[in-house]
N, C-alpha and C. Protein backbone atom coordinates (compact mmCIF):
# COMPACT_ATOMS: atom_id res chain seq x y z
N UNK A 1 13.48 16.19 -5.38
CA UNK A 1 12.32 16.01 -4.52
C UNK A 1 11.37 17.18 -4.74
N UNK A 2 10.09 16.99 -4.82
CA UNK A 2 8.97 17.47 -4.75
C UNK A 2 8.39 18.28 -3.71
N UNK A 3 7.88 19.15 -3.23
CA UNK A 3 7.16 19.48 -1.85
C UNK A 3 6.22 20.50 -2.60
N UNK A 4 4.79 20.11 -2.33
CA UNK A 4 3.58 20.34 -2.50
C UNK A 4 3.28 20.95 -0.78
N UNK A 5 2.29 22.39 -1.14
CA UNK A 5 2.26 22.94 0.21
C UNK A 5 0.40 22.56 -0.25
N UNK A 6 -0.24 21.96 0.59
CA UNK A 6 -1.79 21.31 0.11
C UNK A 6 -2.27 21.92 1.42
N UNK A 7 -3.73 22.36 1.77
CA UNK A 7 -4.20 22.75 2.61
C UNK A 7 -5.33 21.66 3.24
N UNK A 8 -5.37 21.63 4.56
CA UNK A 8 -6.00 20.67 5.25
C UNK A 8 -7.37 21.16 5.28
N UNK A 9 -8.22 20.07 5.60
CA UNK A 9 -9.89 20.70 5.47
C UNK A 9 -10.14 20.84 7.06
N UNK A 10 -11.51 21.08 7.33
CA UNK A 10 -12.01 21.15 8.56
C UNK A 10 -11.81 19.53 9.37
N UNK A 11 -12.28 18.71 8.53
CA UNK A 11 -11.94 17.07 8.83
C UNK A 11 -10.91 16.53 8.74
N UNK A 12 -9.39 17.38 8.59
CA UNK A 12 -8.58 16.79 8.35
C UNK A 12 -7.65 16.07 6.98
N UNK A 13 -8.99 16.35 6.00
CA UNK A 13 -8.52 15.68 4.66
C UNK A 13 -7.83 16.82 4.02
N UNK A 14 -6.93 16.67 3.02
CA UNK A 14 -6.51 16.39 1.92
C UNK A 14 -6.77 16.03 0.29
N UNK A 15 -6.32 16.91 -0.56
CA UNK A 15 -6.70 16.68 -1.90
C UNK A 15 -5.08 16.61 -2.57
N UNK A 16 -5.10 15.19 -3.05
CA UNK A 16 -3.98 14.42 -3.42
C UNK A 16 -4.08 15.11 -5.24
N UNK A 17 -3.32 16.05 -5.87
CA UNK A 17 -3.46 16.83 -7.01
C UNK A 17 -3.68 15.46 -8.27
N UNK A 18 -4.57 15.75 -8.82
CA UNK A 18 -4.55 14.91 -10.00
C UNK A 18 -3.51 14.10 -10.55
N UNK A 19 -2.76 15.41 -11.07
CA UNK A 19 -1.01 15.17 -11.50
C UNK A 19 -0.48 14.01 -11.26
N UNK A 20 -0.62 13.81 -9.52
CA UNK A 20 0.14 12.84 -9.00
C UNK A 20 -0.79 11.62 -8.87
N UNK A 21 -1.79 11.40 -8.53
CA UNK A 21 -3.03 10.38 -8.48
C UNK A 21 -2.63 9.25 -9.47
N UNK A 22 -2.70 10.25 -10.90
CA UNK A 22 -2.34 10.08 -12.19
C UNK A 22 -1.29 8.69 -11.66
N UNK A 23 -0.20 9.88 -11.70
CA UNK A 23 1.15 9.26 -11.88
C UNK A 23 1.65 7.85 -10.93
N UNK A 24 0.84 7.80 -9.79
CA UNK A 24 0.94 6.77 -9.10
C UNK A 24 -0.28 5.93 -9.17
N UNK A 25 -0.90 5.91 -9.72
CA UNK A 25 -1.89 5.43 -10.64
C UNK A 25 -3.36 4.83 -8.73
N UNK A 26 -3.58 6.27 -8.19
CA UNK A 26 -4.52 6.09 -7.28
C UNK A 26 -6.02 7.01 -8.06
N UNK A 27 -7.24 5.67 -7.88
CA UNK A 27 -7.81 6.06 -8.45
C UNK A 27 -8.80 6.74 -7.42
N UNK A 28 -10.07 7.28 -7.81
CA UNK A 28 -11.50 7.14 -6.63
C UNK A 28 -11.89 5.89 -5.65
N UNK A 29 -11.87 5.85 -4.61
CA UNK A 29 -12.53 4.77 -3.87
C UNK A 29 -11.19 3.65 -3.50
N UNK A 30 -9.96 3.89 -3.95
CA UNK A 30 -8.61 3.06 -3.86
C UNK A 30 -8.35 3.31 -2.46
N UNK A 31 -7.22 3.01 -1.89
CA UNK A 31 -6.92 3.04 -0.33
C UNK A 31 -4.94 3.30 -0.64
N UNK A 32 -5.02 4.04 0.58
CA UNK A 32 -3.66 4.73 0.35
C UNK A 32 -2.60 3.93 1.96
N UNK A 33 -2.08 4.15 1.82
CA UNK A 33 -1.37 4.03 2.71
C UNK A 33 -0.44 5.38 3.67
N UNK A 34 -0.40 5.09 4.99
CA UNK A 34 0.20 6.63 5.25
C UNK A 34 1.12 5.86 6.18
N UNK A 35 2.55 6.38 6.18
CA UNK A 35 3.66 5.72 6.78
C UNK A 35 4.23 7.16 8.10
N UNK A 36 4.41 6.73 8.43
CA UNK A 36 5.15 7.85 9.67
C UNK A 36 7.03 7.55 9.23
N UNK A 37 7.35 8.51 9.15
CA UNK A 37 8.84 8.46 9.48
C UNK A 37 9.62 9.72 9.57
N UNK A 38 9.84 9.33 11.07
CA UNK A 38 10.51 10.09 11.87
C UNK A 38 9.28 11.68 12.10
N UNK A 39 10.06 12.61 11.41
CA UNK A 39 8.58 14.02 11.44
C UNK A 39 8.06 14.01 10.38
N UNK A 40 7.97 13.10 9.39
CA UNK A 40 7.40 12.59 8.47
C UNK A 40 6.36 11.72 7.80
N UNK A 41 5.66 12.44 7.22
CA UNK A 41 4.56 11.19 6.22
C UNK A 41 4.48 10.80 5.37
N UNK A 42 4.41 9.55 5.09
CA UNK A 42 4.72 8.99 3.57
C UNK A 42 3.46 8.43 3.07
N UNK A 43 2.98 9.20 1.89
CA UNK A 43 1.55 8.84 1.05
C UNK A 43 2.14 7.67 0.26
N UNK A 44 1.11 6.43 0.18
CA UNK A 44 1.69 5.65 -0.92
C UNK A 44 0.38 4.93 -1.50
N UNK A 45 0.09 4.58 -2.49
CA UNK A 45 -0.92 3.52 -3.24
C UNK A 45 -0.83 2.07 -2.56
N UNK A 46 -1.99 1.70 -1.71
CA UNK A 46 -2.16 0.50 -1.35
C UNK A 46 -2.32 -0.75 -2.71
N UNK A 47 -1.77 -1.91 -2.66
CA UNK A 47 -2.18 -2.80 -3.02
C UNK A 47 -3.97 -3.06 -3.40
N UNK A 48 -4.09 -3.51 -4.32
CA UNK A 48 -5.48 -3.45 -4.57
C UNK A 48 -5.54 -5.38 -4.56
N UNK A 49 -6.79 -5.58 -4.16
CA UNK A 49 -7.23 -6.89 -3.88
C UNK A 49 -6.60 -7.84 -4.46
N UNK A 50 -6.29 -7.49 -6.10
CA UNK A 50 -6.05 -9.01 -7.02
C UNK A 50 -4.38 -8.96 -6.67
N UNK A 51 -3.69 -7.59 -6.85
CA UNK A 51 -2.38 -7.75 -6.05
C UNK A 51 -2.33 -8.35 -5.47
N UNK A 52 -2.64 -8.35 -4.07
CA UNK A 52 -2.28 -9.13 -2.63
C UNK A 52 -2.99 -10.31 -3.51
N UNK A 53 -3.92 -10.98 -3.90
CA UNK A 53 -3.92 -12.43 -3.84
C UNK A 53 -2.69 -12.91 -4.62
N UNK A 54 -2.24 -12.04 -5.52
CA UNK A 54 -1.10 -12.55 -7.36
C UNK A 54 0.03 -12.60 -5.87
N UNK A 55 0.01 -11.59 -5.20
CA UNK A 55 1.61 -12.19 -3.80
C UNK A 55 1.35 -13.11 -2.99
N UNK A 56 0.10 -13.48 -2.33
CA UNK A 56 -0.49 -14.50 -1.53
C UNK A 56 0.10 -15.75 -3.10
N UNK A 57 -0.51 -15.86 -3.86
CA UNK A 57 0.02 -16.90 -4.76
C UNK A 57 1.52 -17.03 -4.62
N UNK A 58 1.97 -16.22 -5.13
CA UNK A 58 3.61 -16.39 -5.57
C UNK A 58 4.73 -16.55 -4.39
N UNK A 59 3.97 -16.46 -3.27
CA UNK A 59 4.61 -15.85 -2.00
C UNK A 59 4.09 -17.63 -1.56
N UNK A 60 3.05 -18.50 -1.76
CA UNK A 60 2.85 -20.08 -1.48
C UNK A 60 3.57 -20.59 -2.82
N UNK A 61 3.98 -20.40 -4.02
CA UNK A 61 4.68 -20.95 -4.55
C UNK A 61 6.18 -21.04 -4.45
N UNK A 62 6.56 -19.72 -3.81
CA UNK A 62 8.08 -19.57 -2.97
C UNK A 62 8.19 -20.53 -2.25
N UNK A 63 7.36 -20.93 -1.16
CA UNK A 63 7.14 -21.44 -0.09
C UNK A 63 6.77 -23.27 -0.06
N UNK A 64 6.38 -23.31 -1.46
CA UNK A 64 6.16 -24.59 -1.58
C UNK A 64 4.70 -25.61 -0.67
N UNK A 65 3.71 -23.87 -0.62
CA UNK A 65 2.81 -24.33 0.56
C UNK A 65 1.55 -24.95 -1.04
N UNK A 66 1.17 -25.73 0.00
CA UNK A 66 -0.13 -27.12 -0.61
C UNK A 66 -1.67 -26.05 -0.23
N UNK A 67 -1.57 -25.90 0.65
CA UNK A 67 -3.18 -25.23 1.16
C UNK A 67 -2.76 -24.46 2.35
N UNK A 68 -3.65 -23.16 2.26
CA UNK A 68 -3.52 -22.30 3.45
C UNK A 68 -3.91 -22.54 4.62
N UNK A 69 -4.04 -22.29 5.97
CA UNK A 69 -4.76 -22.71 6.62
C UNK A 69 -5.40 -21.19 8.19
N UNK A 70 -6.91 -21.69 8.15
CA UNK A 70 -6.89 -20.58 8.97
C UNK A 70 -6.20 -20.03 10.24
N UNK A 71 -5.54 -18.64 10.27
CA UNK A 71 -4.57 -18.14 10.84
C UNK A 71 -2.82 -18.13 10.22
N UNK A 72 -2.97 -18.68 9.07
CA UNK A 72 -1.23 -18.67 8.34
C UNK A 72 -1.21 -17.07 8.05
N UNK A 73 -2.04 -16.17 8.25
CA UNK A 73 -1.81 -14.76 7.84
C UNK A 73 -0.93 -14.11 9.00
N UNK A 74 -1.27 -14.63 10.32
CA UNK A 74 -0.56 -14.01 11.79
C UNK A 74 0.80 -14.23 11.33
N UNK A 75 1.55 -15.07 10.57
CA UNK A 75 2.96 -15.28 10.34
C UNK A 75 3.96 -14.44 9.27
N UNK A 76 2.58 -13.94 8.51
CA UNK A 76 3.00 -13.15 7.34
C UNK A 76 3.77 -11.83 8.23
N UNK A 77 5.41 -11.49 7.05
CA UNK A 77 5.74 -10.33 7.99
C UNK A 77 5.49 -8.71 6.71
N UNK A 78 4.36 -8.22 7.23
CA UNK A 78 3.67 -6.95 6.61
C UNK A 78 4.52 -6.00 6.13
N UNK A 79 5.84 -5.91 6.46
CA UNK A 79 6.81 -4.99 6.40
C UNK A 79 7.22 -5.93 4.53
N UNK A 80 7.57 -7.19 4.92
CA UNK A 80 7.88 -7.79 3.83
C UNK A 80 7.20 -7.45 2.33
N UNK A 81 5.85 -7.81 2.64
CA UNK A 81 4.31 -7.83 1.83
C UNK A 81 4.50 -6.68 1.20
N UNK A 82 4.47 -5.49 1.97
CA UNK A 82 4.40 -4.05 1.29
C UNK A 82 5.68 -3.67 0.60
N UNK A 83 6.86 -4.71 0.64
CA UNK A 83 7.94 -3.83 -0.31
C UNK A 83 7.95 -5.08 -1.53
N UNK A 84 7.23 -6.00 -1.15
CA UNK A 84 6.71 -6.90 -2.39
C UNK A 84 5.88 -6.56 -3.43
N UNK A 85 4.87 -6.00 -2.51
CA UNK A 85 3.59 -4.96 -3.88
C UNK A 85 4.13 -4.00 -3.93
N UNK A 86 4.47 -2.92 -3.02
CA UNK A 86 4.55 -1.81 -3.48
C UNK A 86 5.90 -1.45 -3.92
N UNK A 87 6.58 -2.43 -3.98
CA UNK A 87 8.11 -2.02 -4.32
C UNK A 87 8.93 -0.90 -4.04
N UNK A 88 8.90 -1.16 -2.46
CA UNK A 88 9.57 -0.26 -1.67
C UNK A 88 10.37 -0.72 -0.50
């Protein structure tokens, strides 16, 4: 394990080191995810748009669904979704 000591700004932010950006492949303008656990925070690379639709697909071909319909997202379980894309 890793531990990076990074200094916080006046606003609160954070500068995520290249190195790792890199390596988890987060680019400019991408969206991160921040997890709580326990006294803990977990940085992770959000799903980017065409992801979630390629799992929205594969996730109605599991399912054997014909057409979506508005509100089938309230059923989706998010915990699921995110260890689907993000493989965790």
């Amino acid at each position: 394990m890793m531990k990076l000591r990074l200094k916080v700004g006046p606003k609160g932010q954070i500068v995520i080191p290249k190195i790792l950006r890199e390596k988890y492949g987060i680019k400019e303008n991408d969206y991160v995810l921040v997890e709580v656990k326990d006294k803990e925070l977990a940085i992770t690379r959000a799903p980017s748009i065409e992801e979630t639709l390629e799992w929205i697909k594969l996730r109605r071909r599991r399912l054997k669904a014909k057409q979506a319909n508005l509100g089938d997202l309230a059923e989706v379980d998010l915990e699921e979704f995110n260890e689907d894309i993000c493989g965790r």
